[in-house]
Structure formats: structure tokens, C-alpha cells
C-alpha atoms as a PDB file:
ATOM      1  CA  UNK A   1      -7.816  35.239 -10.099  1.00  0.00           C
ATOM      2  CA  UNK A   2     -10.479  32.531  -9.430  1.00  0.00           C
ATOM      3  CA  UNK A   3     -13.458  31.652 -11.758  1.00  0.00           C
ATOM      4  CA  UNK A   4     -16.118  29.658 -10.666  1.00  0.00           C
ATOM      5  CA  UNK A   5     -18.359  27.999 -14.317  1.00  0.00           C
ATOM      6  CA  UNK A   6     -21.461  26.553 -13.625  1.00  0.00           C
ATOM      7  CA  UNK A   7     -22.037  22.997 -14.429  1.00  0.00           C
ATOM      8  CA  UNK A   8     -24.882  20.215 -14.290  1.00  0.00           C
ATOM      9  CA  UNK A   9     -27.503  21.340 -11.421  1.00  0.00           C
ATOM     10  CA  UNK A  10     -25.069  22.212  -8.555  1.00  0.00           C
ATOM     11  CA  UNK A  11     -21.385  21.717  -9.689  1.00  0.00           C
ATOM     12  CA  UNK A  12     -18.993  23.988  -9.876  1.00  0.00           C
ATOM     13  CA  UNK A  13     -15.575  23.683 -12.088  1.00  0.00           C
ATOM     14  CA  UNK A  14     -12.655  26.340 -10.982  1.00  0.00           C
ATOM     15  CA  UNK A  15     -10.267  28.502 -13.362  1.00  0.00           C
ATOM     16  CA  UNK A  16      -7.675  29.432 -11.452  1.00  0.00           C
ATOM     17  CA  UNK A  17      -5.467  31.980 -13.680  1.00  0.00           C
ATOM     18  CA  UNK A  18      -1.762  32.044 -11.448  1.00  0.00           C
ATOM     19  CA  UNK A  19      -0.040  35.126 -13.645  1.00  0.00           C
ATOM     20  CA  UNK A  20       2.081  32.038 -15.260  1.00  0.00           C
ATOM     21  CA  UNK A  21      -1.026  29.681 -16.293  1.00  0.00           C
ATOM     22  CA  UNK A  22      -4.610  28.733 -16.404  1.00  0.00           C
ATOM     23  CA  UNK A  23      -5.813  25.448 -14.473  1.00  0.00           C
ATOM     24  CA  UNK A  24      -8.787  24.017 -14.534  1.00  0.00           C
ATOM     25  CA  UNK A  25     -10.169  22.091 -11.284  1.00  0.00           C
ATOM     26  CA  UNK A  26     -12.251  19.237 -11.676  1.00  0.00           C
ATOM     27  CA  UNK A  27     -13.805  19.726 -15.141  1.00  0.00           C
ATOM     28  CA  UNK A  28     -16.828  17.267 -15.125  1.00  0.00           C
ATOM     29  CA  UNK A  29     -18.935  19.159 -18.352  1.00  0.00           C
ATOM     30  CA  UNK A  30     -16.391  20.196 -20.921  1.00  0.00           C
ATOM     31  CA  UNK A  31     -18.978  22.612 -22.699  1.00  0.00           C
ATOM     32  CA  UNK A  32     -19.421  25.687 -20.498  1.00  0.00           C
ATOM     33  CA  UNK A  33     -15.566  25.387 -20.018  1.00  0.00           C
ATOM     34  CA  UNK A  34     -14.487  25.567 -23.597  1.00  0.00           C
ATOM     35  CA  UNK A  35     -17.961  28.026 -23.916  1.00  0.00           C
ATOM     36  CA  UNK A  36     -15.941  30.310 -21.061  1.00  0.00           C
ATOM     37  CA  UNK A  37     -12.447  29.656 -22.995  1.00  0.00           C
ATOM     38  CA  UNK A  38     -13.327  30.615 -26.341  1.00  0.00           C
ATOM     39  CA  UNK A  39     -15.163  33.693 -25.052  1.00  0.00           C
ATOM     40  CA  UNK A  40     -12.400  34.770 -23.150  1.00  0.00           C
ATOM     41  CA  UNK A  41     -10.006  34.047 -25.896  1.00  0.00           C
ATOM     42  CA  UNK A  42      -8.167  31.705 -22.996  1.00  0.00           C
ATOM     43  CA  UNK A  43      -5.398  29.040 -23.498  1.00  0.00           C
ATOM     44  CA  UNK A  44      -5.942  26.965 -20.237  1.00  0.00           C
ATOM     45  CA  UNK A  45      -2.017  25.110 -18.840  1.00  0.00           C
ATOM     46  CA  UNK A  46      -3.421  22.184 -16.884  1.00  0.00           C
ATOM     47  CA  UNK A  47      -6.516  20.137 -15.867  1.00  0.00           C
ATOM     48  CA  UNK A  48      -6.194  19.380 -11.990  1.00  0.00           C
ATOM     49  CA  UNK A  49      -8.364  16.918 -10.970  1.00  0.00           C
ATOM     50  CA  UNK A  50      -9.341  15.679  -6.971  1.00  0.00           C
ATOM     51  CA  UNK A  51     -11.074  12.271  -8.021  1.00  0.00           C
ATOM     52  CA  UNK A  52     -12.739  10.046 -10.187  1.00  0.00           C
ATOM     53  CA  UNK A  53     -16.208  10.871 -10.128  1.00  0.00           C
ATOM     54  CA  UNK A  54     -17.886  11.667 -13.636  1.00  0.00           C
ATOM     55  CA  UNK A  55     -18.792  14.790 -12.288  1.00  0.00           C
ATOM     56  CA  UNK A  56     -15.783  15.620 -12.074  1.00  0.00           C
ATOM     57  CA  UNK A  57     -13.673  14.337 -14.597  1.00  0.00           C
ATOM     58  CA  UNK A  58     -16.569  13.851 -17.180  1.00  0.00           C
ATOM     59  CA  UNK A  59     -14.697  16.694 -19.612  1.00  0.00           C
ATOM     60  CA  UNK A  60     -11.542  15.965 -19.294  1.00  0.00           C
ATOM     61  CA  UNK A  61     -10.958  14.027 -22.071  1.00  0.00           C
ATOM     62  CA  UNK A  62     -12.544  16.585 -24.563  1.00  0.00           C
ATOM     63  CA  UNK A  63     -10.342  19.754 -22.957  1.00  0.00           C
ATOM     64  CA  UNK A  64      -7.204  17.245 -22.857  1.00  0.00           C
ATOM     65  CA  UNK A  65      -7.287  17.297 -26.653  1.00  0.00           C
ATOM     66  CA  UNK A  66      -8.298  20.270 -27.619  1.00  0.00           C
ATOM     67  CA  UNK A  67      -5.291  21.959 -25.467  1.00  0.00           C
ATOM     68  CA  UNK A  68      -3.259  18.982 -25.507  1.00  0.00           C
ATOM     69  CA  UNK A  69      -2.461  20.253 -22.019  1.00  0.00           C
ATOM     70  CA  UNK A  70      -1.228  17.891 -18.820  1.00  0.00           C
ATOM     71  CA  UNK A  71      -3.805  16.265 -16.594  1.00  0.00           C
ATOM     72  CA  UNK A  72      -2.839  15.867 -12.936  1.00  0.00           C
ATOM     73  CA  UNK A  73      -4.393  13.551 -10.705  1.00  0.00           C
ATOM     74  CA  UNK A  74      -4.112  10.760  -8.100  1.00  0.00           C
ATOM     75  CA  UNK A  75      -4.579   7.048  -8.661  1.00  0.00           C
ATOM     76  CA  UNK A  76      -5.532   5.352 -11.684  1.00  0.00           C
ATOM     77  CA  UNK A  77      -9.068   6.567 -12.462  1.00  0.00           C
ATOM     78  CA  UNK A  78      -8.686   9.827 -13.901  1.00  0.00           C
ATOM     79  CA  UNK A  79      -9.294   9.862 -17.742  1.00  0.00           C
ATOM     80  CA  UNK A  80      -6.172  10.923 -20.061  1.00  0.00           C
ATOM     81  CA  UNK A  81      -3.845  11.117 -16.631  1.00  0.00           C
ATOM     82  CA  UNK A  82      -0.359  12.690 -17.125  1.00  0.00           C
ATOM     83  CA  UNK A  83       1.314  13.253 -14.006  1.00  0.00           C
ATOM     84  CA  UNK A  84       0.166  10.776 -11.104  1.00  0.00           C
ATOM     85  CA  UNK A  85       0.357  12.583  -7.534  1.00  0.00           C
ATOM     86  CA  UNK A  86       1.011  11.346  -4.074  1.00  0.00           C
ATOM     87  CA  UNK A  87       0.839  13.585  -1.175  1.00  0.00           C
ATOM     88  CA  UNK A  88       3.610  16.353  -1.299  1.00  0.00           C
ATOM     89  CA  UNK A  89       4.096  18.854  -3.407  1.00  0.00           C
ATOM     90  CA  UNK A  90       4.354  19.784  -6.974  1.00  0.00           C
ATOM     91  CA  UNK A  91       5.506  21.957  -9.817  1.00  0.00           C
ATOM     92  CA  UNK A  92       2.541  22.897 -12.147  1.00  0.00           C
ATOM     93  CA  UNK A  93       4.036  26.080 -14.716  1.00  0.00           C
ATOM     94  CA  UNK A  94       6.688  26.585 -12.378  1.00  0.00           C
ATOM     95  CA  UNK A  95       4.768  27.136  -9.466  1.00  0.00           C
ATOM     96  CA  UNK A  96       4.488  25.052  -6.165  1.00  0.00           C
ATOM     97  CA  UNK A  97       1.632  23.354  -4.872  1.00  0.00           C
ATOM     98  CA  UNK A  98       0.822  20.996  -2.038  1.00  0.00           C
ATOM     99  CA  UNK A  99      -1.043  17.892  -2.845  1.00  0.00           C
ATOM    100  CA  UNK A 100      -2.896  16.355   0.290  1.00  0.00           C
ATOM    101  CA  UNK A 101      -4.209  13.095   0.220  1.00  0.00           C
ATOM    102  CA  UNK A 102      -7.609  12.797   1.914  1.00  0.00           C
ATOM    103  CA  UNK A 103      -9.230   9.193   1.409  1.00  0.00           C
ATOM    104  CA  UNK A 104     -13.043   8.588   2.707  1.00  0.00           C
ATOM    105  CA  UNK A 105     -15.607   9.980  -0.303  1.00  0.00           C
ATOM    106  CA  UNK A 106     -13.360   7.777  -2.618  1.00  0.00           C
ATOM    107  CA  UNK A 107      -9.762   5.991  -1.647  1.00  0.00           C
ATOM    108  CA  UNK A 108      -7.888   8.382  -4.180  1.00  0.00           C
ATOM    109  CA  UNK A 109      -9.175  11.832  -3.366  1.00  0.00           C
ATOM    110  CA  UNK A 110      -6.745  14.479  -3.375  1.00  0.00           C
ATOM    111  CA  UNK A 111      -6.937  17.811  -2.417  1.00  0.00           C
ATOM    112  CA  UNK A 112      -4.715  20.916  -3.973  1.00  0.00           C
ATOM    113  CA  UNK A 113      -3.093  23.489  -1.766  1.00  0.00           C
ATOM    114  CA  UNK A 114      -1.908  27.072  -3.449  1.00  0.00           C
ATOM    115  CA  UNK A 115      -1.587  30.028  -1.574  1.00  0.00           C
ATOM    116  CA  UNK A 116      -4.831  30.621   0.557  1.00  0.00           C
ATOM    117  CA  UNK A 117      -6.584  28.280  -1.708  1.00  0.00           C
ATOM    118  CA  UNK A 118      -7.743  24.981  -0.882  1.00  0.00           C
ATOM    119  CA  UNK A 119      -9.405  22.745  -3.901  1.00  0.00           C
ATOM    120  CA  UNK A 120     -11.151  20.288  -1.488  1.00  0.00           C
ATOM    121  CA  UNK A 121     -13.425  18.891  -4.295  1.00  0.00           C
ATOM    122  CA  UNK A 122     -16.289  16.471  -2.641  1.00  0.00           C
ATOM    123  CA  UNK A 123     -14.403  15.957   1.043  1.00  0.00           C
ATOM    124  CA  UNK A 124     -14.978  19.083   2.430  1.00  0.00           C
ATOM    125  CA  UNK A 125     -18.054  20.987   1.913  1.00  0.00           C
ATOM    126  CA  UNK A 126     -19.131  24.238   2.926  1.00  0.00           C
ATOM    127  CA  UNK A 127     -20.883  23.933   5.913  1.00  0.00           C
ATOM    128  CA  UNK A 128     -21.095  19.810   5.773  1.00  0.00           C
ATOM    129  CA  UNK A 129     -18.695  17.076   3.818  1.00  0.00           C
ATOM    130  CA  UNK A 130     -19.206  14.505   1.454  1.00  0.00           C
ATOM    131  CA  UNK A 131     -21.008  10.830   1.956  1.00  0.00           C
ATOM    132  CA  UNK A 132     -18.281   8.049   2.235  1.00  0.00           C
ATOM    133  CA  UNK A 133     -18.448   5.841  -0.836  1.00  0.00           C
ATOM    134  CA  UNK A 134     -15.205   4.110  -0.405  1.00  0.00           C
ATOM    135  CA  UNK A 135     -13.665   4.852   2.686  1.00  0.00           C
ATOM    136  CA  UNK A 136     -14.880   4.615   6.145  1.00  0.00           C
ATOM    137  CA  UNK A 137     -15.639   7.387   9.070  1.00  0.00           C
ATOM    138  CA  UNK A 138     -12.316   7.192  10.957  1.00  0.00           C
ATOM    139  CA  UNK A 139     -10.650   7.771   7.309  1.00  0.00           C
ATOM    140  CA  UNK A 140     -13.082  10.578   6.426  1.00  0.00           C
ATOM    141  CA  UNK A 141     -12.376  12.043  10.081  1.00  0.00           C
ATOM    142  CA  UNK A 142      -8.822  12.057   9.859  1.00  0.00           C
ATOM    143  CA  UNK A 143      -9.017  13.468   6.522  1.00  0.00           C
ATOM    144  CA  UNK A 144     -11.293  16.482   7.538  1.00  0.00           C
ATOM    145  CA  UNK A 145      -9.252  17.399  10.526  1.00  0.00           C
ATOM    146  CA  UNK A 146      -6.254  17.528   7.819  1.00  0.00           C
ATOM    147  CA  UNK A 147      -8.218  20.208   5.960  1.00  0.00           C
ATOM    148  CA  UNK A 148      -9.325  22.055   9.204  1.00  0.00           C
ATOM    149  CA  UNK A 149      -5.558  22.245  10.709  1.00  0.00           C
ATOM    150  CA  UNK A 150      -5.215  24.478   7.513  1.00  0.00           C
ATOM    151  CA  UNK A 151      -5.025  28.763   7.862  1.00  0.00           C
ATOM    152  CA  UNK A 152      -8.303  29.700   9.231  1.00  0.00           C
ATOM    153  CA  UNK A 153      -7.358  32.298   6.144  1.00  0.00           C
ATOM    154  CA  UNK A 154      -8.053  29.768   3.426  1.00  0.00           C
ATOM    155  CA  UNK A 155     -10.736  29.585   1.033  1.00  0.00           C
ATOM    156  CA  UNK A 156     -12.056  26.753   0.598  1.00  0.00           C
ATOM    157  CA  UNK A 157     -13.187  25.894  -3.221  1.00  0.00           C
ATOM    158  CA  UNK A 158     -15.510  22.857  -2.981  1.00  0.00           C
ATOM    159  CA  UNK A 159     -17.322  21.544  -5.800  1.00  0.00           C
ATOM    160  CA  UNK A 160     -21.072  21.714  -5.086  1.00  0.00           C
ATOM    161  CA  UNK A 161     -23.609  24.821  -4.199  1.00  0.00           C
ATOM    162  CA  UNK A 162     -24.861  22.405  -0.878  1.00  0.00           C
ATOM    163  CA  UNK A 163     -24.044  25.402   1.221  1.00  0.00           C
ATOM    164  CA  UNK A 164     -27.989  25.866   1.974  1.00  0.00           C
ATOM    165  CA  UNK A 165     -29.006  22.851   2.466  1.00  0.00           C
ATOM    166  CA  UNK A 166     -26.033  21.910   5.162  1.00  0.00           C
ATOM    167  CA  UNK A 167     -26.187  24.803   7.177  1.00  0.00           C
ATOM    168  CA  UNK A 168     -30.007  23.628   7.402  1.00  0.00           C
ATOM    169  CA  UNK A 169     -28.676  20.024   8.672  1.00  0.00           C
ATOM    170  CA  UNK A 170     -26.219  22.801  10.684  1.00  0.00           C
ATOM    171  CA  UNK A 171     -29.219  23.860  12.344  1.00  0.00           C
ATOM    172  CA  UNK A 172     -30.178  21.266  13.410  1.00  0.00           C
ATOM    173  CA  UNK A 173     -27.667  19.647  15.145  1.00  0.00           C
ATOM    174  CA  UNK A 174     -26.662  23.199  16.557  1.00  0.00           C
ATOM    175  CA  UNK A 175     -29.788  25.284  16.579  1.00  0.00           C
ATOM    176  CA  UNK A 176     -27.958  27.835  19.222  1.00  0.00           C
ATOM    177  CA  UNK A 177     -25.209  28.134  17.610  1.00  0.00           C
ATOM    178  CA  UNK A 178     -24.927  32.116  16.361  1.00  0.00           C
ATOM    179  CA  UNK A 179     -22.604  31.642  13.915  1.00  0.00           C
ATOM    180  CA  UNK A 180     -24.495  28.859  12.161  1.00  0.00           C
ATOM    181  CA  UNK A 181     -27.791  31.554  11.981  1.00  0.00           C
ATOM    182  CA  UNK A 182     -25.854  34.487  11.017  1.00  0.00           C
ATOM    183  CA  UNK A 183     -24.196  32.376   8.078  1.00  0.00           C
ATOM    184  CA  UNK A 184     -27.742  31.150   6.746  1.00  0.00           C
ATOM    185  CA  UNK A 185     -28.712  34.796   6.472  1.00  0.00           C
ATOM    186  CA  UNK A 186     -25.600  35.571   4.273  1.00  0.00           C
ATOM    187  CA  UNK A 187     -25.703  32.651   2.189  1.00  0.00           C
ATOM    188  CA  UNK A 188     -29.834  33.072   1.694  1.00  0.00           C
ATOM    189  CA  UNK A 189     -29.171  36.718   0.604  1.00  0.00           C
ATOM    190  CA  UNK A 190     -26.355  35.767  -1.535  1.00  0.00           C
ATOM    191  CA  UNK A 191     -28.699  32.777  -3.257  1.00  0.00           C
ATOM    192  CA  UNK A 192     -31.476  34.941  -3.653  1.00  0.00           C
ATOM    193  CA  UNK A 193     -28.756  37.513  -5.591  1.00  0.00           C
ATOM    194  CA  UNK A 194     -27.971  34.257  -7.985  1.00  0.00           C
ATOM    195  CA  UNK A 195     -25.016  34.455  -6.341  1.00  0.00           C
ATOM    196  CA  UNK A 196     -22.673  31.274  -5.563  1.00  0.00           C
ATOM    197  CA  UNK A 197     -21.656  30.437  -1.894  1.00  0.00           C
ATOM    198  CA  UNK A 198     -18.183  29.452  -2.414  1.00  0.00           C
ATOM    199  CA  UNK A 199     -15.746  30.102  -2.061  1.00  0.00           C
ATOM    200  CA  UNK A 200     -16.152  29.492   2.191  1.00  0.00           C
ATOM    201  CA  UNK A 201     -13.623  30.446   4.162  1.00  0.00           C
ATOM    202  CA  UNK A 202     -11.928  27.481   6.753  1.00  0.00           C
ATOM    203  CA  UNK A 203     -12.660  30.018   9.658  1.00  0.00           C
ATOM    204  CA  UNK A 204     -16.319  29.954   9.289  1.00  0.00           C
ATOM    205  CA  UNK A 205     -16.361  26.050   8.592  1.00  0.00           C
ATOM    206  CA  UNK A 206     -14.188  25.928  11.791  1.00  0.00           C
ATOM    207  CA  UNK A 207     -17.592  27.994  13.531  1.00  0.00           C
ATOM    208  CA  UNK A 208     -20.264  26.516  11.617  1.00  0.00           C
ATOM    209  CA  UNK A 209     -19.874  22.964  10.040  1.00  0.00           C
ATOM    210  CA  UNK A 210     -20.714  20.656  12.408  1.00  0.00           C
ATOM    211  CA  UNK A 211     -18.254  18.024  10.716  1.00  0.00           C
ATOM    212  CA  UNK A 212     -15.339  19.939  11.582  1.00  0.00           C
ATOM    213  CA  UNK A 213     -16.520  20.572  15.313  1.00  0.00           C
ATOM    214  CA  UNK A 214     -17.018  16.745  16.469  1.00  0.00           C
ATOM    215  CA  UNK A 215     -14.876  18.586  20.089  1.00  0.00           C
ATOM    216  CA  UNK A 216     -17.851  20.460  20.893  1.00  0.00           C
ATOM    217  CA  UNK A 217     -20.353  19.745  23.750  1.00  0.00           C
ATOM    218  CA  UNK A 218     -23.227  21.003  21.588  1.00  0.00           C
ATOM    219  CA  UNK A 219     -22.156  18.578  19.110  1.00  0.00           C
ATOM    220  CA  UNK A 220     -21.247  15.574  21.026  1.00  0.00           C
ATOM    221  CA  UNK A 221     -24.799  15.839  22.661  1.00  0.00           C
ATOM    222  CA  UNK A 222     -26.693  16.038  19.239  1.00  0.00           C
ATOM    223  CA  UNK A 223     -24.827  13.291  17.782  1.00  0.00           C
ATOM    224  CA  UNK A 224     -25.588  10.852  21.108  1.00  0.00           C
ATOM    225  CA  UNK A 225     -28.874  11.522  20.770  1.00  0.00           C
ATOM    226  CA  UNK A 226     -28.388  10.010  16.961  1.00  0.00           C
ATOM    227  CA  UNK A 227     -26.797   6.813  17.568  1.00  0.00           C
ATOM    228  CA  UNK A 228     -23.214   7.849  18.647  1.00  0.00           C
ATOM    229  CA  UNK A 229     -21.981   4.524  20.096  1.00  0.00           C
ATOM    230  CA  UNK A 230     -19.565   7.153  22.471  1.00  0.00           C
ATOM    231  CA  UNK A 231     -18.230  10.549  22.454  1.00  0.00           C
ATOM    232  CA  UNK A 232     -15.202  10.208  21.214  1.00  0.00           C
ATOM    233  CA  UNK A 233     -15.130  12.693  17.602  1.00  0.00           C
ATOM    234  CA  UNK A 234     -14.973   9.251  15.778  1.00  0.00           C
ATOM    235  CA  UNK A 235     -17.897   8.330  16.588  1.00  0.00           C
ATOM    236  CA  UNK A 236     -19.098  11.726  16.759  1.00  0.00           C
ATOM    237  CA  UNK A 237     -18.718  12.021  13.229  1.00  0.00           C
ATOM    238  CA  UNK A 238     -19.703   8.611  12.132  1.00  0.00           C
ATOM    239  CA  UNK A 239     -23.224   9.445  13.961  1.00  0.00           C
ATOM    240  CA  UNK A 240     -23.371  12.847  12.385  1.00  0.00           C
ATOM    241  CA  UNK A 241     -22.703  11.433   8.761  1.00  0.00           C
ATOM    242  CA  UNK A 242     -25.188   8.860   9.197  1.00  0.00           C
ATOM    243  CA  UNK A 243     -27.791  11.734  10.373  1.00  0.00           C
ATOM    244  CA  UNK A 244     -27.091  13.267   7.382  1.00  0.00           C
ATOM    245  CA  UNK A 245     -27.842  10.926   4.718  1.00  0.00           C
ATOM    246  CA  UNK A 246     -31.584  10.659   6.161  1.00  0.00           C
ATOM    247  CA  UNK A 247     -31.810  14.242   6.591  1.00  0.00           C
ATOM    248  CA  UNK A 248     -34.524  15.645   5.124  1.00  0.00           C
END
């Protein structure tokens, strides 16, 4: 069963309860975790965790001692770290997991595999990706088109409600593009419900996020018309992520 908590202005931390134990993905506000635990009468197993960023990580310390629970995470940013990952997989309450390492929004993102679930924290995005703080586009490329070679079955649990917004940066580059119209309808009905986006599924990224479709005509042409230096999906993408960060 997957929970999705509400946190900050757009954030969302994950509960994932596996029939052996509770994790908790990328808890940046430790209040309307332990609000959700206590309520529940919960005892959460692990904290997984896909990078550094405060708003991600910003409650780990908190939960890590009230549950005295393992933290899992790559590199050596994460607050109150336990087990330090590489790219493989892993054994979290017995059960298997693949750990994928997908540098570009920061060198020592990770992303966690289980099932048809994919915890992609701030790489992949529904409908769009993160900026590049630390990386560059070729490594933010290569680690997208890891994520998209994934089941077209999986659901992909990002960490922000940006869905609107991209699919309106969608739009643009593809305003023809059906899939990318019909998905705005869904996701405007679903806002308007107050309900969340996410999780996406990787076969409607796959139709609609013009990050993960740097191979199409449509695309290529929109992006050379924004600076691509050629049309190779390198540079594809580089152009598109640059259009992106002025979009309005």
C-alpha cells in the first residue's frame, strides 16, 4: 500500500507499507509524518532517502530517533545515514530492492526500484525533470533514459505536485501532441478534486514528457528553435532544460 503525506507547499513524502515493513521515502518535514504515524498507531522499519536536499531529508533526524530505525541512502550527505548504497540491489526487512544511481539534479541521487514502483525523487518528474544543480545535461540525459527503459507499467513516485505546471511547459514544446492535452484535462480535474497527481505512470511520461522524448521530430524541432546547438537528444535535452528554467 502507498501513502502519499503532504509536506511544505508542493512536496510529497511516501509510506510505502510492504506486508513485512513500513518505509518512509524522502522525509523532508518530520511533523505530518509522525502526525500520520501516531494517528495510525504505525511503527515505520526504514527511512529511504534519494538525496541530500533539505527537502528531503530535513526530518530525518527527528524520525531516526524516535524509531531508532535504519536510514538508507547514497553518498555522504544524508543526515543519521546507516546503510550507504551504490547501484544494485538491496535487502530492506527481507525484501529486495534495486537501487539505481542517477547523477545530474545532485552527484549522489539515487533512485529505489520495488515491484512496479519507482521512487525517482527530484530526477524524474511527472511530465518534466528536475534542474541540474550538480551534474551536467549529458549526465541528467543518461540518467532519464535509465528511468524511461523501465516497465512502461511502473509508477512513478516523484516528490513534487509540478505535474500542472510541466505539462503546461509540455504544451508548449508539443502543442499537437494528443496525449499531452488529454493528460492536462485529467490532471486539472484531479487538482480541482484536491487530489494529488502522482503517482504517474512511465507509459504516459514515455507519451507526454517532453524530457523523455528528446527522439521525436516534434521535439527536436521545438528544441532547435531554443538554442539546440544540433539534434542529437543531448543537445535536445540540454536546450529543453534550459527552456525550462525561463519558462514562465
Amino acid at each position: 500500500m502507498l501513502t502519499l503525506i503532504p509536506a511544505f507547499t508542493d512536496n510529497y513524502i511516501y509510506l510505502v507499507d510492504t506486508q513485512r515493513g513500513l518505509w518512509i521515502v524522502d522525509p523532508g518535514d518530520a511533523a505530518p509524518v509522525l502526525s500520520y504515524l501516531e494517528d495510525k498507531q504505525l511503527q515505520p522499519s526504514a527511512i529511504l532517502c534519494t538525496h541530500h536536499h533539505g527537502d528531503h531529508v530535513g526530518g530525518v533526524a527527528t524520525l531516526q530517533a524516535r524509531y531508532g530505525i535504519p536510514v538508507y541512502g547514497h553518498g555522504t550527505r544524508i543526515p543519521c545515514l546507516t546503510h550507504a548504497l551504490t547501484e544494485g540491489s538491496v535487502a530492506i526487512d527481507g525484501i529486495r530492492l534495486e537501487v539505481l544511481e542517477i547523477p545530474g539534479h545532485t552527484l549522489d541521487h539515487i533512485a529505489f526500484y520495488w515491484e512496479d514502483l519507482l521512487f525517482c525523487g527530484d530526477t524524474l518528474f511527472a511530465a518534466g525533470c528536475g534542474r541540474i544543480f550538480e551534474g551536467n545535461p549529458a549526465m541528467m540525459f543518461a540518467s532519464l533514459q535509465k528511468l524511461a527503459s523501465l516497465p512502461k507499467e511502473t509508477r512513478v513516485c516523484c516528490a513534487h505536485e509540478y505535474t500542472q505546471s510541466n505539462l503546461r511547459f509540455a504544451a508548449a514544446v508539443e502543442p499537437h501532441n494528443p496525449a499531452v492535452t488529454e493528460r492536462q484535462q485529467k490532471v486539472d480535474g484531479l487538482r480541482r478534486a484536491g487530489q494529488p497527481s502522482l503517482p504517474s505512470h512511465l507509459g504516459e511520461e514515455l507519451a507526454s514528457n517532453p524530457f523523455l522524448r528528446c527522439q521525436q521530430e516534434s521535439v527536436i524541432a521545438a528544441a532547435c528553435e531554443h538554442g539546440a546547438t544540433d539534434r542529437s537528444p543531448t543537445a535536445v535535452f540540454a536546450a529543453l532544460r534550459q527552456w525550462k528554467d525561463h519558462f514562465p
